[in-house]
PDB file of N, CA and C in Angstrom:
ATOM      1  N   UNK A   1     135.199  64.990 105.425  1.00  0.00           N
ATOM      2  CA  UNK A   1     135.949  64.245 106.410  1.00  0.00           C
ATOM      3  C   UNK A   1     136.005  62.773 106.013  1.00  0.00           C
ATOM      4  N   UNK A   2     134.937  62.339 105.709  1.00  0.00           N
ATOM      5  CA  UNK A   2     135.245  60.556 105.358  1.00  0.00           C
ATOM      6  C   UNK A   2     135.547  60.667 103.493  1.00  0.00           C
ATOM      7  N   UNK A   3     136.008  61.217 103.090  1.00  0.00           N
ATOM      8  CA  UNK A   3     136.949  61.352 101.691  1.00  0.00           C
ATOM      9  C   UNK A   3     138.169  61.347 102.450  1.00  0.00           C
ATOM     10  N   UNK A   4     138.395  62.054 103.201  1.00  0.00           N
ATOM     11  CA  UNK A   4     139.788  62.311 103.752  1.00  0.00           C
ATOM     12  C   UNK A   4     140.164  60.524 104.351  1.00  0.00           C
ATOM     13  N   UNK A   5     139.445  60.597 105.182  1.00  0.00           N
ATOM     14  CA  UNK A   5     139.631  59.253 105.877  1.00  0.00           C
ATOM     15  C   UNK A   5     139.375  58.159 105.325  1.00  0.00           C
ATOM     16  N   UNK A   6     139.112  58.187 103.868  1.00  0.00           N
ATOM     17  CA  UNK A   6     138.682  56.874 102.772  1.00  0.00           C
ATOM     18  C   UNK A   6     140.518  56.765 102.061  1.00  0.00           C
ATOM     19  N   UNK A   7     140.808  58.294 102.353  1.00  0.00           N
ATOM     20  CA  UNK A   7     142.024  57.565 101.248  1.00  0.00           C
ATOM     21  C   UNK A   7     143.514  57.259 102.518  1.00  0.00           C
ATOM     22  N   UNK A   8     143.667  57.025 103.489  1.00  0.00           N
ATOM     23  CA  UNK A   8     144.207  56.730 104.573  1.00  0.00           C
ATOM     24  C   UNK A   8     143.672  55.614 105.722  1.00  0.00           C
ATOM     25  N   UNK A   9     142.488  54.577 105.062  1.00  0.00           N
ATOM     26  CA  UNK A   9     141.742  53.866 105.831  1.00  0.00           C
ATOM     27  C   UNK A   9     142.512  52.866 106.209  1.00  0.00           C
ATOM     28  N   UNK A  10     143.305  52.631 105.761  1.00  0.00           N
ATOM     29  CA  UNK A  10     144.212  51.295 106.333  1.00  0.00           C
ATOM     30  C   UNK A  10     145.461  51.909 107.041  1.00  0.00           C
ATOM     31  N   UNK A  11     145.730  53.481 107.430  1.00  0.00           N
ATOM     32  CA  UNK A  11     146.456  53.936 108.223  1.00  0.00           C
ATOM     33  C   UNK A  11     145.809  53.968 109.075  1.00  0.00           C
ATOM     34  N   UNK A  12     145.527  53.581 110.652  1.00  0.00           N
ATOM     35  CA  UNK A  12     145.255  54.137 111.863  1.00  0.00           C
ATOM     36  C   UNK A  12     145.718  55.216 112.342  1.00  0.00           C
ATOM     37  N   UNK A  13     147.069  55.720 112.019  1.00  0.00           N
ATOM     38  CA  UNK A  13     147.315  56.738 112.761  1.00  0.00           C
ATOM     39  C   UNK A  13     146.933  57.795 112.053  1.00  0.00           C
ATOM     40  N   UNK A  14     146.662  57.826 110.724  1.00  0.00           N
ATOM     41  CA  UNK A  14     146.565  58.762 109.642  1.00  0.00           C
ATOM     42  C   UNK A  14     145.206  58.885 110.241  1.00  0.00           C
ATOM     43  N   UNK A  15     144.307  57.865 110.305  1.00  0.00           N
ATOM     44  CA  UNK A  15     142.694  58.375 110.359  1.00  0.00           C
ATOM     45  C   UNK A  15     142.569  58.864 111.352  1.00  0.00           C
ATOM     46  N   UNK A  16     143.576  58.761 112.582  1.00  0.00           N
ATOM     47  CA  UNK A  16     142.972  59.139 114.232  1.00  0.00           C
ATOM     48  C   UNK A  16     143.334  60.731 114.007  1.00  0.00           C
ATOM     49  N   UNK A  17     144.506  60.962 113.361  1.00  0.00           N
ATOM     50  CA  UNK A  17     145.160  62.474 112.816  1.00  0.00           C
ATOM     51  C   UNK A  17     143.786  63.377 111.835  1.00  0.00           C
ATOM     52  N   UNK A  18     143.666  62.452 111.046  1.00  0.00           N
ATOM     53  CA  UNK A  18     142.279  62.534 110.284  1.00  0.00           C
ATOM     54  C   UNK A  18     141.121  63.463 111.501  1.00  0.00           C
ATOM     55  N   UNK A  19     140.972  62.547 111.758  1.00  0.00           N
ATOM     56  CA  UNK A  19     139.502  62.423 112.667  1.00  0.00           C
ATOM     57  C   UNK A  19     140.260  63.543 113.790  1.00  0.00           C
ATOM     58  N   UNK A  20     141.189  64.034 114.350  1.00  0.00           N
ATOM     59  CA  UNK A  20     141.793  65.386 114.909  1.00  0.00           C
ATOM     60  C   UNK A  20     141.130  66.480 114.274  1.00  0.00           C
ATOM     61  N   UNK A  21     141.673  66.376 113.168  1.00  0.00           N
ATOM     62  CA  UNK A  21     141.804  67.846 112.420  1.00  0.00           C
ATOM     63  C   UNK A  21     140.678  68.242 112.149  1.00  0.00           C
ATOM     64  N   UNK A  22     139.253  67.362 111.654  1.00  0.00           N
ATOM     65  CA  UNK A  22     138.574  67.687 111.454  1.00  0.00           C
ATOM     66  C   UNK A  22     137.398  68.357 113.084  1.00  0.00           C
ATOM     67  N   UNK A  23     137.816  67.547 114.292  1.00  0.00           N
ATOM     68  CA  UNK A  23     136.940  67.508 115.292  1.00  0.00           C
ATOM     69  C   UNK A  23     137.279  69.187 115.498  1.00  0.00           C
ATOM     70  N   UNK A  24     138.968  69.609 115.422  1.00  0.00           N
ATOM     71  CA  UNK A  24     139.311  70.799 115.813  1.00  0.00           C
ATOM     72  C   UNK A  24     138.494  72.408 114.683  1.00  0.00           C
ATOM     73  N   UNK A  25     138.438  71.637 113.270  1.00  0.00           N
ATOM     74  CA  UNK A  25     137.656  72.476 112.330  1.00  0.00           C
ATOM     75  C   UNK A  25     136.263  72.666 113.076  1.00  0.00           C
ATOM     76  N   UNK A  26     135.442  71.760 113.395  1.00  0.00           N
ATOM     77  CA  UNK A  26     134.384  72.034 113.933  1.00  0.00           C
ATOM     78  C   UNK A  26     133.866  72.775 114.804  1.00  0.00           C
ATOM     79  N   UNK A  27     135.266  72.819 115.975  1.00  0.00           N
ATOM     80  CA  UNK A  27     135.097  73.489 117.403  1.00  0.00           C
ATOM     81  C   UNK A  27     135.563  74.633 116.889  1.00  0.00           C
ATOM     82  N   UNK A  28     135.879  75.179 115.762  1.00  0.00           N
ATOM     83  CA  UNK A  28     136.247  76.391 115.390  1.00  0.00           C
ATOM     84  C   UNK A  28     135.158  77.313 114.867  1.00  0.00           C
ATOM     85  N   UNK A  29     134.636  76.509 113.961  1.00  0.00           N
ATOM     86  CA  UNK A  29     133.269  77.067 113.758  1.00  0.00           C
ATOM     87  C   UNK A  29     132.472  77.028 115.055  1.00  0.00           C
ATOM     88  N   UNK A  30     132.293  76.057 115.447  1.00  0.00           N
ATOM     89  CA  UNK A  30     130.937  76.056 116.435  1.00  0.00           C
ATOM     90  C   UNK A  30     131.767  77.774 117.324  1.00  0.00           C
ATOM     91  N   UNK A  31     132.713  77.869 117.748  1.00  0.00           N
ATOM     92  CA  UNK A  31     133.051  78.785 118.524  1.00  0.00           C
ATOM     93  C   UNK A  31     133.140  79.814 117.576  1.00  0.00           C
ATOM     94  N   UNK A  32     132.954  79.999 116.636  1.00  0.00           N
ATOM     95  CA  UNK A  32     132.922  81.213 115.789  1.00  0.00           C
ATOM     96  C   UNK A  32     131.363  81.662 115.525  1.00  0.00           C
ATOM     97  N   UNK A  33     130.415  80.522 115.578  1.00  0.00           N
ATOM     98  CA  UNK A  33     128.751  80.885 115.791  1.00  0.00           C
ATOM     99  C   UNK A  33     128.689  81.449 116.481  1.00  0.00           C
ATOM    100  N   UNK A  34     129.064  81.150 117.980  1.00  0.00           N
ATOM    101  CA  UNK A  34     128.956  81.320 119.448  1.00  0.00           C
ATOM    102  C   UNK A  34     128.991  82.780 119.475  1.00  0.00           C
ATOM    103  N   UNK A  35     130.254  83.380 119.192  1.00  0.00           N
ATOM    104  CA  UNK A  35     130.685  84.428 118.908  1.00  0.00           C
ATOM    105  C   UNK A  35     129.880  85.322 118.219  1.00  0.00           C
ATOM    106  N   UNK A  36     129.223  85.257 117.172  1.00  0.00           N
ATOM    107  CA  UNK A  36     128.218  86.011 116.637  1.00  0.00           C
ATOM    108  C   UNK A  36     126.877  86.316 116.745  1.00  0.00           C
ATOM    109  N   UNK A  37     126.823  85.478 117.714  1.00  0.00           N
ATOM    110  CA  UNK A  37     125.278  85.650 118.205  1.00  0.00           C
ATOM    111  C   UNK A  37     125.280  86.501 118.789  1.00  0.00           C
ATOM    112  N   UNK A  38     124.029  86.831 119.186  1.00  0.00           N
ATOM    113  CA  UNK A  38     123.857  88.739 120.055  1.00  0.00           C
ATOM    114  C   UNK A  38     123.816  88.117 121.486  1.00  0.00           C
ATOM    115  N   UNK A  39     124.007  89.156 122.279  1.00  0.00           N
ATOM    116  CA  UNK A  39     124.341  88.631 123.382  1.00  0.00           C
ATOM    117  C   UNK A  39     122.300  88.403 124.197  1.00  0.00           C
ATOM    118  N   UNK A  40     122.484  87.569 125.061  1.00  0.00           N
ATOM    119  CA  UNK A  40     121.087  87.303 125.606  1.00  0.00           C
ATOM    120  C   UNK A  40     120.806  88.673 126.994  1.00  0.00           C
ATOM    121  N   UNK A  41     119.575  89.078 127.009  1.00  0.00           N
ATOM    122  CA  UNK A  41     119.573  89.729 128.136  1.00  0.00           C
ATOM    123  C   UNK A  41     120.132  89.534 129.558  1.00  0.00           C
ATOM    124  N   UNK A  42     120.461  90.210 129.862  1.00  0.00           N
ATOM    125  CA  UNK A  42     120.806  90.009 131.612  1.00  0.00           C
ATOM    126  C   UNK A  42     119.992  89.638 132.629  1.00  0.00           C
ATOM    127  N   UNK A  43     119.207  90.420 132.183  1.00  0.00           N
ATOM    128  CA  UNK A  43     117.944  89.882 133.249  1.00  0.00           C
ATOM    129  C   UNK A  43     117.216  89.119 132.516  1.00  0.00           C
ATOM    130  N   UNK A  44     116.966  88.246 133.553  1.00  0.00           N
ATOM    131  CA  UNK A  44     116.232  86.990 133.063  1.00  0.00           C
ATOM    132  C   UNK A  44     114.245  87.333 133.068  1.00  0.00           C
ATOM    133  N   UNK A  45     114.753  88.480 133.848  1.00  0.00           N
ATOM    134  CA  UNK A  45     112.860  88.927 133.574  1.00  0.00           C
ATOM    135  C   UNK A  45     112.205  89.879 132.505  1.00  0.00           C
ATOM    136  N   UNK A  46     113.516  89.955 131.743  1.00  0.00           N
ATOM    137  CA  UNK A  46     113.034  90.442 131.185  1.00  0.00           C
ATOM    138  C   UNK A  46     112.784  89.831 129.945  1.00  0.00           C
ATOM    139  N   UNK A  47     111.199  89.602 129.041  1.00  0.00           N
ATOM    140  CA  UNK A  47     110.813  88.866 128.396  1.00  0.00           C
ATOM    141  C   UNK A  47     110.357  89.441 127.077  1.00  0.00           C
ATOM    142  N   UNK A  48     110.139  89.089 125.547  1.00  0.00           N
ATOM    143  CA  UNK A  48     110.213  89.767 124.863  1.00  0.00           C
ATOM    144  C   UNK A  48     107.904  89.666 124.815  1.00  0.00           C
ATOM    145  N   UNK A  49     107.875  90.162 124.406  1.00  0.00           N
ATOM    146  CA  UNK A  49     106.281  90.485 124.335  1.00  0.00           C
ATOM    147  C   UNK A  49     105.383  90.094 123.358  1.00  0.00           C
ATOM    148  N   UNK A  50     104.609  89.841 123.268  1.00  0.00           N
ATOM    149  CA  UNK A  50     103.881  88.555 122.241  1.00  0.00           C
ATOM    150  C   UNK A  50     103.716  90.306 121.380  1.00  0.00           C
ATOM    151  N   UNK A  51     103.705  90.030 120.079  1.00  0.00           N
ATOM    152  CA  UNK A  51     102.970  91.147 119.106  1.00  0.00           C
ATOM    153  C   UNK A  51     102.935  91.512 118.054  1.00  0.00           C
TER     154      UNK A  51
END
């Protein structure tokens, strides 16, 4: 991201476009982790067991 935004640094609108694309890459992944994780129990009492 700041390679990207090193060669457009004296564009503002380029870096704010910049600084978009990359915030939206992120929330893509982060929501693609999200997604793969196993799901958490339902019940909250239920606890996993020392062993």
């Amino acid at each position: 991201m700041l390679i990207d935004q090193h060669k457009v640094y004296d564009d503002e609108a380029a870096v704010i476009q910049t600084d978009r694309q990359a915030r939206t890459e992120l929330e893509t992944l982060f929501e693609a982790d999200l997604l793969e994780q196993p799901p958490k129990a339902l019940n909250p009492e239920e606890k996993s067991e020392p062993g």
